[in-house]
C-alpha atoms as a PDB file:
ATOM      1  CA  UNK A   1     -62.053 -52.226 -96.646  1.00  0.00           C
ATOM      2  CA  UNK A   2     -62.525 -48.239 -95.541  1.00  0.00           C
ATOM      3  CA  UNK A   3     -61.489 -45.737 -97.795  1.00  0.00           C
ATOM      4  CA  UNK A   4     -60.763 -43.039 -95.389  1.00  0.00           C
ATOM      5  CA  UNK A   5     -60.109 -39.692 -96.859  1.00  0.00           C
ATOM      6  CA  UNK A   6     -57.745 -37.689 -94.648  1.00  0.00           C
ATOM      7  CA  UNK A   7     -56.030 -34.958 -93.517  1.00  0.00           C
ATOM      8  CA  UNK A   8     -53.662 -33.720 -90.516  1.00  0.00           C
ATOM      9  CA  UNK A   9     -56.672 -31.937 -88.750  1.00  0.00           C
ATOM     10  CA  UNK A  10     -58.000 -33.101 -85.490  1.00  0.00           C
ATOM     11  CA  UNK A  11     -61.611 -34.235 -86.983  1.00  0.00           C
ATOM     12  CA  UNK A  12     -58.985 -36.269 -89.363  1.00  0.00           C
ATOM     13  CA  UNK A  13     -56.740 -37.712 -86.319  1.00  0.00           C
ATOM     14  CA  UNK A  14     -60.400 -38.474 -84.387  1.00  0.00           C
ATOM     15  CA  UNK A  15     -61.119 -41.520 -86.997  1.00  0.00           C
ATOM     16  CA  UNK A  16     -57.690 -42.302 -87.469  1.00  0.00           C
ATOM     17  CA  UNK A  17     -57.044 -42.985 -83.771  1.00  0.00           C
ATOM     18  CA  UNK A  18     -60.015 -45.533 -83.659  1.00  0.00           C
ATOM     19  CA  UNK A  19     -58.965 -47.269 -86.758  1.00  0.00           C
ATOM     20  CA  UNK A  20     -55.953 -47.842 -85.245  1.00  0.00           C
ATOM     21  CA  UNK A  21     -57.309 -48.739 -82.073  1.00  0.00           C
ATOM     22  CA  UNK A  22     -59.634 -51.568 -83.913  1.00  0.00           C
ATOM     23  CA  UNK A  23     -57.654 -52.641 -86.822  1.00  0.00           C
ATOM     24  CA  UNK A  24     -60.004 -52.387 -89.228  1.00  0.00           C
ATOM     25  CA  UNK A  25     -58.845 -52.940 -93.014  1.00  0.00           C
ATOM     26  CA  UNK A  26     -58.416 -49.153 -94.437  1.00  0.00           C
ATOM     27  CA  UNK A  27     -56.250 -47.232 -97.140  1.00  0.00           C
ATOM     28  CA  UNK A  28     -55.721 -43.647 -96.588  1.00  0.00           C
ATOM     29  CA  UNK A  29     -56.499 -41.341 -99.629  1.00  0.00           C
ATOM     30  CA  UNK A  30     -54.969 -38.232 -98.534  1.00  0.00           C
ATOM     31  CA  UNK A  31     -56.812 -34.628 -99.111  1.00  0.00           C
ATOM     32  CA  UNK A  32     -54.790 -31.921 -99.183  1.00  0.00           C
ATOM     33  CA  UNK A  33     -57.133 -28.886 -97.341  1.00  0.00           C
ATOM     34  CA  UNK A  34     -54.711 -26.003 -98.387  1.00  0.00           C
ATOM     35  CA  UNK A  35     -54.404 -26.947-102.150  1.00  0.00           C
ATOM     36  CA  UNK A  36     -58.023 -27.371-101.772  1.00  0.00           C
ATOM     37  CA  UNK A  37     -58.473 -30.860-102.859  1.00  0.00           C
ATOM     38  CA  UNK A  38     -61.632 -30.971-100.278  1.00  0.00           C
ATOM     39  CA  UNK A  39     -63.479 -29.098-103.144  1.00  0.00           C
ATOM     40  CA  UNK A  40     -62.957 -31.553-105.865  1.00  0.00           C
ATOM     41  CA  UNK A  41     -66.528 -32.583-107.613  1.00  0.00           C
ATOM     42  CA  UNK A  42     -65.475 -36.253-107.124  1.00  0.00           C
ATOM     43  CA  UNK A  43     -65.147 -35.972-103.482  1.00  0.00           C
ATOM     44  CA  UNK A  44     -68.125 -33.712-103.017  1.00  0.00           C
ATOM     45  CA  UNK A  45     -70.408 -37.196-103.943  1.00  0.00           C
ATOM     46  CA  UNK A  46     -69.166 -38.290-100.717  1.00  0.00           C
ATOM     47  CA  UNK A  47     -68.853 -35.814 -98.765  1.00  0.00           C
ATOM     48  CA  UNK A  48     -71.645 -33.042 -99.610  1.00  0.00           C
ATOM     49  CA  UNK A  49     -70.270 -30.333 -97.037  1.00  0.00           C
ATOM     50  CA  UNK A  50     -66.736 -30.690 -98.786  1.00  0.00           C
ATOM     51  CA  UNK A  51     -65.120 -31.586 -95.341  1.00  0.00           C
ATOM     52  CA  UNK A  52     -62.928 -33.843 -94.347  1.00  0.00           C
ATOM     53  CA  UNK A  53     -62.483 -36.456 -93.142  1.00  0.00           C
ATOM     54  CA  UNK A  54     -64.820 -38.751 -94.675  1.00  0.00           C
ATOM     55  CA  UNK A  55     -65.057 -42.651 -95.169  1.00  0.00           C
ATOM     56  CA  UNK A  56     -66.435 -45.415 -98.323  1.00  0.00           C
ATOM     57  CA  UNK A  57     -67.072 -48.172 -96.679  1.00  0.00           C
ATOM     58  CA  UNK A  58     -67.370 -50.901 -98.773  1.00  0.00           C
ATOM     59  CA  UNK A  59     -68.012 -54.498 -96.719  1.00  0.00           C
ATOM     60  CA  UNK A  60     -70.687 -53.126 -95.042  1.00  0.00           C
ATOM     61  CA  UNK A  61     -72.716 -55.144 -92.346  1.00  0.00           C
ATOM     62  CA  UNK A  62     -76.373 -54.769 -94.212  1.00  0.00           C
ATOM     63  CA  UNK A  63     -76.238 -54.978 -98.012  1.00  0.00           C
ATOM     64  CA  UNK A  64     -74.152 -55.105-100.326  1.00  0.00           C
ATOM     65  CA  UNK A  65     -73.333 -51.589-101.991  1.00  0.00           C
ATOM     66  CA  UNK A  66     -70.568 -49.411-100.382  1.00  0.00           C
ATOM     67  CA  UNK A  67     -71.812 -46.641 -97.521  1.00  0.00           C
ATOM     68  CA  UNK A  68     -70.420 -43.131 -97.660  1.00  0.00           C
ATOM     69  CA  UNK A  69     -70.368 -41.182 -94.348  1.00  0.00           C
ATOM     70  CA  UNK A  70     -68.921 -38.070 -93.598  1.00  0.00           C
ATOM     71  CA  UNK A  71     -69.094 -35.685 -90.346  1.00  0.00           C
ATOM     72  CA  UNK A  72     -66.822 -37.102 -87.960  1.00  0.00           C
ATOM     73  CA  UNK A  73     -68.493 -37.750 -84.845  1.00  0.00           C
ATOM     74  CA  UNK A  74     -70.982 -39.882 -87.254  1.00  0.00           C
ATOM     75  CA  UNK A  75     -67.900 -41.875 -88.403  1.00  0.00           C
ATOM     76  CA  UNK A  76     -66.962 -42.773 -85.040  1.00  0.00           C
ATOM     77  CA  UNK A  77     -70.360 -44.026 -84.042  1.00  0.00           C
ATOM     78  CA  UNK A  78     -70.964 -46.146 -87.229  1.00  0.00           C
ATOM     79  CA  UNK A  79     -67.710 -47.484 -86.614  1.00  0.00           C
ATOM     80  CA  UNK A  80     -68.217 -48.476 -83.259  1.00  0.00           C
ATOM     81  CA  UNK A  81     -71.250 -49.694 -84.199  1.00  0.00           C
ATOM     82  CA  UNK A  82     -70.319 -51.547 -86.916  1.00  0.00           C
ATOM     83  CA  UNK A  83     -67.351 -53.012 -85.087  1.00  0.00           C
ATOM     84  CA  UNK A  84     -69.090 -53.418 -81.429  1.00  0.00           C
ATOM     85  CA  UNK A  85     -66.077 -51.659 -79.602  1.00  0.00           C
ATOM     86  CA  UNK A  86     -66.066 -48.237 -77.992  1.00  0.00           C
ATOM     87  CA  UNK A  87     -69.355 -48.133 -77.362  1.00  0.00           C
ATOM     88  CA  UNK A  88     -71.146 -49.533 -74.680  1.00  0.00           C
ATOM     89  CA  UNK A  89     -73.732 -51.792 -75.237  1.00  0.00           C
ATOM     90  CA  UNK A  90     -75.809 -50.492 -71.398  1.00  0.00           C
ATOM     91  CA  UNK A  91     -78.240 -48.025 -72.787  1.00  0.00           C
ATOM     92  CA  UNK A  92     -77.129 -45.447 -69.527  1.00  0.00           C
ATOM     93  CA  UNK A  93     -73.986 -46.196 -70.325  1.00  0.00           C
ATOM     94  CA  UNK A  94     -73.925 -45.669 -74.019  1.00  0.00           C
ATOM     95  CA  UNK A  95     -76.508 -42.726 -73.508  1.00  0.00           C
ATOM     96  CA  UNK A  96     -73.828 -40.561 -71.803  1.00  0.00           C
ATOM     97  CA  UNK A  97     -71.163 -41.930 -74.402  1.00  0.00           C
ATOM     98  CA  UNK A  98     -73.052 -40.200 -76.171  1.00  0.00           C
ATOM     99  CA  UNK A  99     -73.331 -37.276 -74.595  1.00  0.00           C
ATOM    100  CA  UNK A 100     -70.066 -36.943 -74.510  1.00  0.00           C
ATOM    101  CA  UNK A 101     -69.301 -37.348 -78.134  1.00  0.00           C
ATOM    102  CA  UNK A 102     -72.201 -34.557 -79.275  1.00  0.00           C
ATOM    103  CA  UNK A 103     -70.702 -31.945 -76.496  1.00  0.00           C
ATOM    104  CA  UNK A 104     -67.354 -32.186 -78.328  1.00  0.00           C
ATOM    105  CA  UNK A 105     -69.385 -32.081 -81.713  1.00  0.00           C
ATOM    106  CA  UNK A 106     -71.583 -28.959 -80.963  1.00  0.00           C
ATOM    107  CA  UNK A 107     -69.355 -27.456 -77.854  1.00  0.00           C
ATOM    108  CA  UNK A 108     -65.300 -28.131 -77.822  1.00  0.00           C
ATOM    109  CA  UNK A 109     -64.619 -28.661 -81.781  1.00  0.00           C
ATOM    110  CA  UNK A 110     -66.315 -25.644 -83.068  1.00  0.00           C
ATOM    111  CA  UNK A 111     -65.312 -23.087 -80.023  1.00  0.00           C
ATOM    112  CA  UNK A 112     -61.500 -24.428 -79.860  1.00  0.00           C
ATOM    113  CA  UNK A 113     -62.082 -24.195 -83.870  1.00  0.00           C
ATOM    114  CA  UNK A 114     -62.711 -20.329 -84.081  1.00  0.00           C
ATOM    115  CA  UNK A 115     -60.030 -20.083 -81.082  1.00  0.00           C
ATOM    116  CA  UNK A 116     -57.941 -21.283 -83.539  1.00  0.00           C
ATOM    117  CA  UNK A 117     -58.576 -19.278 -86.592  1.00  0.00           C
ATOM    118  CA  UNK A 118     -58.901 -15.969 -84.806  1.00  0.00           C
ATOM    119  CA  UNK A 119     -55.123 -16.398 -83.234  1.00  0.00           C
ATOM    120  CA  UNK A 120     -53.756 -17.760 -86.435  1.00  0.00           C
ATOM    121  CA  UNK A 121     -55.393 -17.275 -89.325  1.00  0.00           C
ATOM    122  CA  UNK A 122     -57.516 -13.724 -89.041  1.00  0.00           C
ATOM    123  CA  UNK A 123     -56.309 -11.040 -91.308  1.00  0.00           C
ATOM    124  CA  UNK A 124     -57.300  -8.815 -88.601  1.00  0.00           C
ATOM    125  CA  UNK A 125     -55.759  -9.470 -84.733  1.00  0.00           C
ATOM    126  CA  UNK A 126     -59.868  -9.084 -83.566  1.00  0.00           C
ATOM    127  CA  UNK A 127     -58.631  -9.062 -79.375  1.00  0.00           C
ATOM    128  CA  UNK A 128     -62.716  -9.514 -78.639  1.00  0.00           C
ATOM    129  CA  UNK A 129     -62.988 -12.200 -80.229  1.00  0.00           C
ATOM    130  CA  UNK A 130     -59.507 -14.040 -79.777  1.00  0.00           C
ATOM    131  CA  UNK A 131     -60.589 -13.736 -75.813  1.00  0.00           C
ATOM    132  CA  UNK A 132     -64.117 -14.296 -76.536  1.00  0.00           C
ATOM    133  CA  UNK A 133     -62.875 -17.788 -77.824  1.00  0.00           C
ATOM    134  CA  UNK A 134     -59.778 -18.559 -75.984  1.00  0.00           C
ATOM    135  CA  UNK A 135     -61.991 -18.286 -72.345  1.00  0.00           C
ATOM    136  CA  UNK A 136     -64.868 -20.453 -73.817  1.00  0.00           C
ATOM    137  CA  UNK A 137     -62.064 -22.767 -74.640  1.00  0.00           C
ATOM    138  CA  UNK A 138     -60.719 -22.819 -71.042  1.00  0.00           C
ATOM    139  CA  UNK A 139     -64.170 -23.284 -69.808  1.00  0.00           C
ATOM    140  CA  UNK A 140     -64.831 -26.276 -71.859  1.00  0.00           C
ATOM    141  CA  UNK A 141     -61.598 -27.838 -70.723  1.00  0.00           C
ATOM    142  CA  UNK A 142     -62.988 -26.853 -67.169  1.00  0.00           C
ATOM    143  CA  UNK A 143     -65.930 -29.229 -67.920  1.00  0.00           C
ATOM    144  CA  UNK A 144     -63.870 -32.290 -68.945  1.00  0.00           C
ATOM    145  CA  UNK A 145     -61.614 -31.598 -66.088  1.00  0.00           C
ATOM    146  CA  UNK A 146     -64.552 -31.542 -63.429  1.00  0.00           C
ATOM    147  CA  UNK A 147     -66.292 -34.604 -65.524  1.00  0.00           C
ATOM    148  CA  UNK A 148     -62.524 -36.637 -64.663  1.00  0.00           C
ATOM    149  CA  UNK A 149     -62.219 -35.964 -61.494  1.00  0.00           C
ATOM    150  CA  UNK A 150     -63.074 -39.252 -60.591  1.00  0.00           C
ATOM    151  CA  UNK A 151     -63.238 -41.592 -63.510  1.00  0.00           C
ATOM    152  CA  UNK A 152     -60.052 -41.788 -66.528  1.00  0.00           C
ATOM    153  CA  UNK A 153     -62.043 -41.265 -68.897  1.00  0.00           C
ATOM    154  CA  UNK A 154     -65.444 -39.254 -69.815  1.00  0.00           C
ATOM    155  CA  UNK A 155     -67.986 -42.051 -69.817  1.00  0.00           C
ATOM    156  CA  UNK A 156     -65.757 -44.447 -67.547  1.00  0.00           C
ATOM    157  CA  UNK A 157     -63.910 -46.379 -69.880  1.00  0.00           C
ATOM    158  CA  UNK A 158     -62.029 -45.476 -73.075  1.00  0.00           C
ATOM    159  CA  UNK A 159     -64.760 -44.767 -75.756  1.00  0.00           C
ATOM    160  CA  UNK A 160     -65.662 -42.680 -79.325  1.00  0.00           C
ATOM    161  CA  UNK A 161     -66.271 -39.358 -76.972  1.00  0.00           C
ATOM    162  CA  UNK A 162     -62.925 -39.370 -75.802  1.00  0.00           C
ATOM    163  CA  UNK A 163     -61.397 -40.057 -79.372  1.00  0.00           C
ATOM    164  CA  UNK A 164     -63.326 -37.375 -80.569  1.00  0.00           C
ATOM    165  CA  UNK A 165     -61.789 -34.787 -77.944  1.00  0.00           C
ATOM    166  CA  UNK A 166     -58.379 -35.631 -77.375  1.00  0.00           C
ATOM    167  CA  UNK A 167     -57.213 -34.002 -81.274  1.00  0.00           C
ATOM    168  CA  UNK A 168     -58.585 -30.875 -79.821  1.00  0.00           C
ATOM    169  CA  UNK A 169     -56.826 -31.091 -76.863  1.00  0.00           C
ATOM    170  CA  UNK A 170     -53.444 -31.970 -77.854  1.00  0.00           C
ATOM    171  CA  UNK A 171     -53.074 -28.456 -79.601  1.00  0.00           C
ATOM    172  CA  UNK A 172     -53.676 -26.884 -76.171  1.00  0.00           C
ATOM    173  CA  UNK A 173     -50.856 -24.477 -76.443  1.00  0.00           C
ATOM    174  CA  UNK A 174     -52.211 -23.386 -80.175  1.00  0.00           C
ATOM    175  CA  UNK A 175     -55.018 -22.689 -78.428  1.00  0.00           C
ATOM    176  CA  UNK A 176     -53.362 -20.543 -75.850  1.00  0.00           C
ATOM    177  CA  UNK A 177     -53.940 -23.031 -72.892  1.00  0.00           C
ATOM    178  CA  UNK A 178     -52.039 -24.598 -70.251  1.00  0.00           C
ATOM    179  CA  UNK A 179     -52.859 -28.053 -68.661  1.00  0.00           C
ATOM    180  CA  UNK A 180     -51.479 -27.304 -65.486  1.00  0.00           C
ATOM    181  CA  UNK A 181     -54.733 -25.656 -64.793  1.00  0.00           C
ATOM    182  CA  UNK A 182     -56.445 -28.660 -65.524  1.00  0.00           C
ATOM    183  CA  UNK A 183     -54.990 -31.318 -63.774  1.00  0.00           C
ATOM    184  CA  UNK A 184     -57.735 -34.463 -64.271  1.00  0.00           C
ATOM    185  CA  UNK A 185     -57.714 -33.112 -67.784  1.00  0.00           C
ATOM    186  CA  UNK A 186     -53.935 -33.166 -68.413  1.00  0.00           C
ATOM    187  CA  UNK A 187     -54.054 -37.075 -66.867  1.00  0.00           C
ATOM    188  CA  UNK A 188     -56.231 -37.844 -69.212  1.00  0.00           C
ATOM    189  CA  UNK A 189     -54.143 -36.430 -72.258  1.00  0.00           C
ATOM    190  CA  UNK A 190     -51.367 -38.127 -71.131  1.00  0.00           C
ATOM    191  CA  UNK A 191     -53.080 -41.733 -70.720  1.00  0.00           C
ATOM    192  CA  UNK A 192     -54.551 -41.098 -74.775  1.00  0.00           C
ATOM    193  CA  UNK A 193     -51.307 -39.784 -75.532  1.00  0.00           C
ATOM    194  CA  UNK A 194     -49.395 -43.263 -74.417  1.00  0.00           C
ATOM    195  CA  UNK A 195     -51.847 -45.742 -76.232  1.00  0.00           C
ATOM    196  CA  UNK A 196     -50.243 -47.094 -79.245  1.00  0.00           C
ATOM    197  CA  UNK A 197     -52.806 -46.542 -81.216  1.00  0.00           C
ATOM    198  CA  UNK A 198     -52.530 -43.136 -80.577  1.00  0.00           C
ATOM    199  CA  UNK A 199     -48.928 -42.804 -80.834  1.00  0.00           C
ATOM    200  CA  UNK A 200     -49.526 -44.584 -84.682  1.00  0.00           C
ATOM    201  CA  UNK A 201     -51.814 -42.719 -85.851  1.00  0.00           C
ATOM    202  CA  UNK A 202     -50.127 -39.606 -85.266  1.00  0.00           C
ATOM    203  CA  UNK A 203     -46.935 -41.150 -86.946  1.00  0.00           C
ATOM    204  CA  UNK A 204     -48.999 -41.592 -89.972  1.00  0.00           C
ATOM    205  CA  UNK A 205     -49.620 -38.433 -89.925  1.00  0.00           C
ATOM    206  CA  UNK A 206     -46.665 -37.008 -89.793  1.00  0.00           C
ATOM    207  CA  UNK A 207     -45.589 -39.195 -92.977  1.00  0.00           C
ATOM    208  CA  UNK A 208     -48.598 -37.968 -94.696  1.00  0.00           C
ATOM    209  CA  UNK A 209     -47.990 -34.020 -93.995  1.00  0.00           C
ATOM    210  CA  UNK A 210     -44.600 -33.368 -94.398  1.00  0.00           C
ATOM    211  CA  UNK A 211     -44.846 -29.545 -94.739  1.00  0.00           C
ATOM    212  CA  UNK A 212     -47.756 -28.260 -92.102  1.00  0.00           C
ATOM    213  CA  UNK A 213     -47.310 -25.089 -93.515  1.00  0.00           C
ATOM    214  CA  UNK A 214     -50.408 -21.976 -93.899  1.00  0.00           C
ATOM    215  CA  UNK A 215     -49.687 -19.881 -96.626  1.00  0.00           C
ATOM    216  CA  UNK A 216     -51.537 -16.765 -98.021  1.00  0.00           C
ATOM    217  CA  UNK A 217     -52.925 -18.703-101.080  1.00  0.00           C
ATOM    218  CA  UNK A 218     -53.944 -21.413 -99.294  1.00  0.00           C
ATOM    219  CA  UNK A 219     -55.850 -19.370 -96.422  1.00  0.00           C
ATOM    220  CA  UNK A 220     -57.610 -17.888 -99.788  1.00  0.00           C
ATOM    221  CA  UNK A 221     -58.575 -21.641-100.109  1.00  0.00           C
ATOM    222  CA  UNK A 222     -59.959 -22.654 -96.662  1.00  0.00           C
ATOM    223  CA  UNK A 223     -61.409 -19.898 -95.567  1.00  0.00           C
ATOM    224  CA  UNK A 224     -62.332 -18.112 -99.345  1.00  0.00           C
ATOM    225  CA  UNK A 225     -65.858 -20.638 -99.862  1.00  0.00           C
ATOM    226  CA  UNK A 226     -68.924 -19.394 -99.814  1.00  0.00           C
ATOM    227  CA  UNK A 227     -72.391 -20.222-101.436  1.00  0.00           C
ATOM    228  CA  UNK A 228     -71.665 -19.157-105.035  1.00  0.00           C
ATOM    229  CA  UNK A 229     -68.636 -21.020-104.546  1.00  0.00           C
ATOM    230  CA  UNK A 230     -69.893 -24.769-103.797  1.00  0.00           C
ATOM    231  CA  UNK A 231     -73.006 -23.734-106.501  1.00  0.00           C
ATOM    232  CA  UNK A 232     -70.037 -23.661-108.532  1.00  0.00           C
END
């Protein structure tokens, strides 16, 4: 059994979709990010950066004691590797899974991430930076478009890398893009889209967060930590 602690962001939908996809046995402990329940001592044990998502597994394959992992791109590969699917087993072939999967760890997450918080969530509208971020974001979609132009996925065949990217996709038009420019790219976000898997996952979501809502107090929340505060 995974205990899979979770929330309506795209590193959350990332391990939900493969779950889904593989079946594995899991219960969903929900973490509220704007009430802050991210920052709760308990849940800083397993996860030391207090982010979410993170996962307890507790059958694992070596031993006996549960494994706590957190960081989501490191979930997805101990899953796969755990459960032998969306990964390839041909070292080339798993070597540019891989590839894949750090790009959108290090490149599309964080970029599309401050896209994201400058348009929405910045007390101050910063137009530098809000196009600073937006145009790196339509670059990196650029990439993934040019890297489908002739494969359906971005290592071949359906994999972590592209479980990992499509969250940050599918809030293209929060992050002030339009798929028509990307035509491979928008292909390939409708293929994810359609898988079943996919389509659950995001259900669950939706039952999970039933008011998506920002407020004032809870911006304080997210983006209020710093050092003193996890010394705390």
């Amino acid at each position: 059994m995974i205990d899979f602690y979770f929330w309506t962001t795209p590193n959350g939908y990332k391990v939900l979709q493969f779950l889904e996809e593989t079946g594995i046995p899991y219960r969903i402990i929900p973490l509220n990010i704007s009430k802050g329940e991210q920052f709760e001592p308990e849940f800083l044990k397993i996860s030391p950066n207090n982010k979410m998502p993170a996962i307890v597994d507790h059958d694992p394959i070596e031993g006996d004691k549960p494994i706590t992992i957190f960081e989501s791109g490191a979930i997805l590969l101990y899953l796969a590797e755990k459960t032998g699917r969306f990964i390839p087993k041909d070292i080339k072939v798993r070597a540019e899974v891989l590839q894949w999967l750090f790009w959108q760890m290090g490149g599309l997450g964080p970029f599309a991430g401050q896209n994201f918080h400058f348009a929405h969530y910045a007390p101050e509208h910063l137009p530098y930076a809000i196009n600073r971020y937006v145009d790196e974001t339509a670059r990196l979609f650029k990439v993934m478009d040019k890297q489908l132009a002739n494969r359906e996925y971005l290592a071949g065949e359906y994999c972590i890398a592209d479980m990992a990217s499509y969250p940050w996709v599918a809030i293209y038009k929060r992050l002030e893009q339009d798929l028509n420019d990307f035509p491979n790219l928008r292909h390939w976000y409708e293929r994810i889209k359609s898988r079943p898997a996919t389509i659950s996952a995001y259900e669950i979501g939706r039952t999970i967060n039933t008011i998506p809502t920002v407020t004032e107090e809870s911006k304080k929340i997210l983006l209020g930590q710093k050092a003193e505060t996890l010394a705390a």
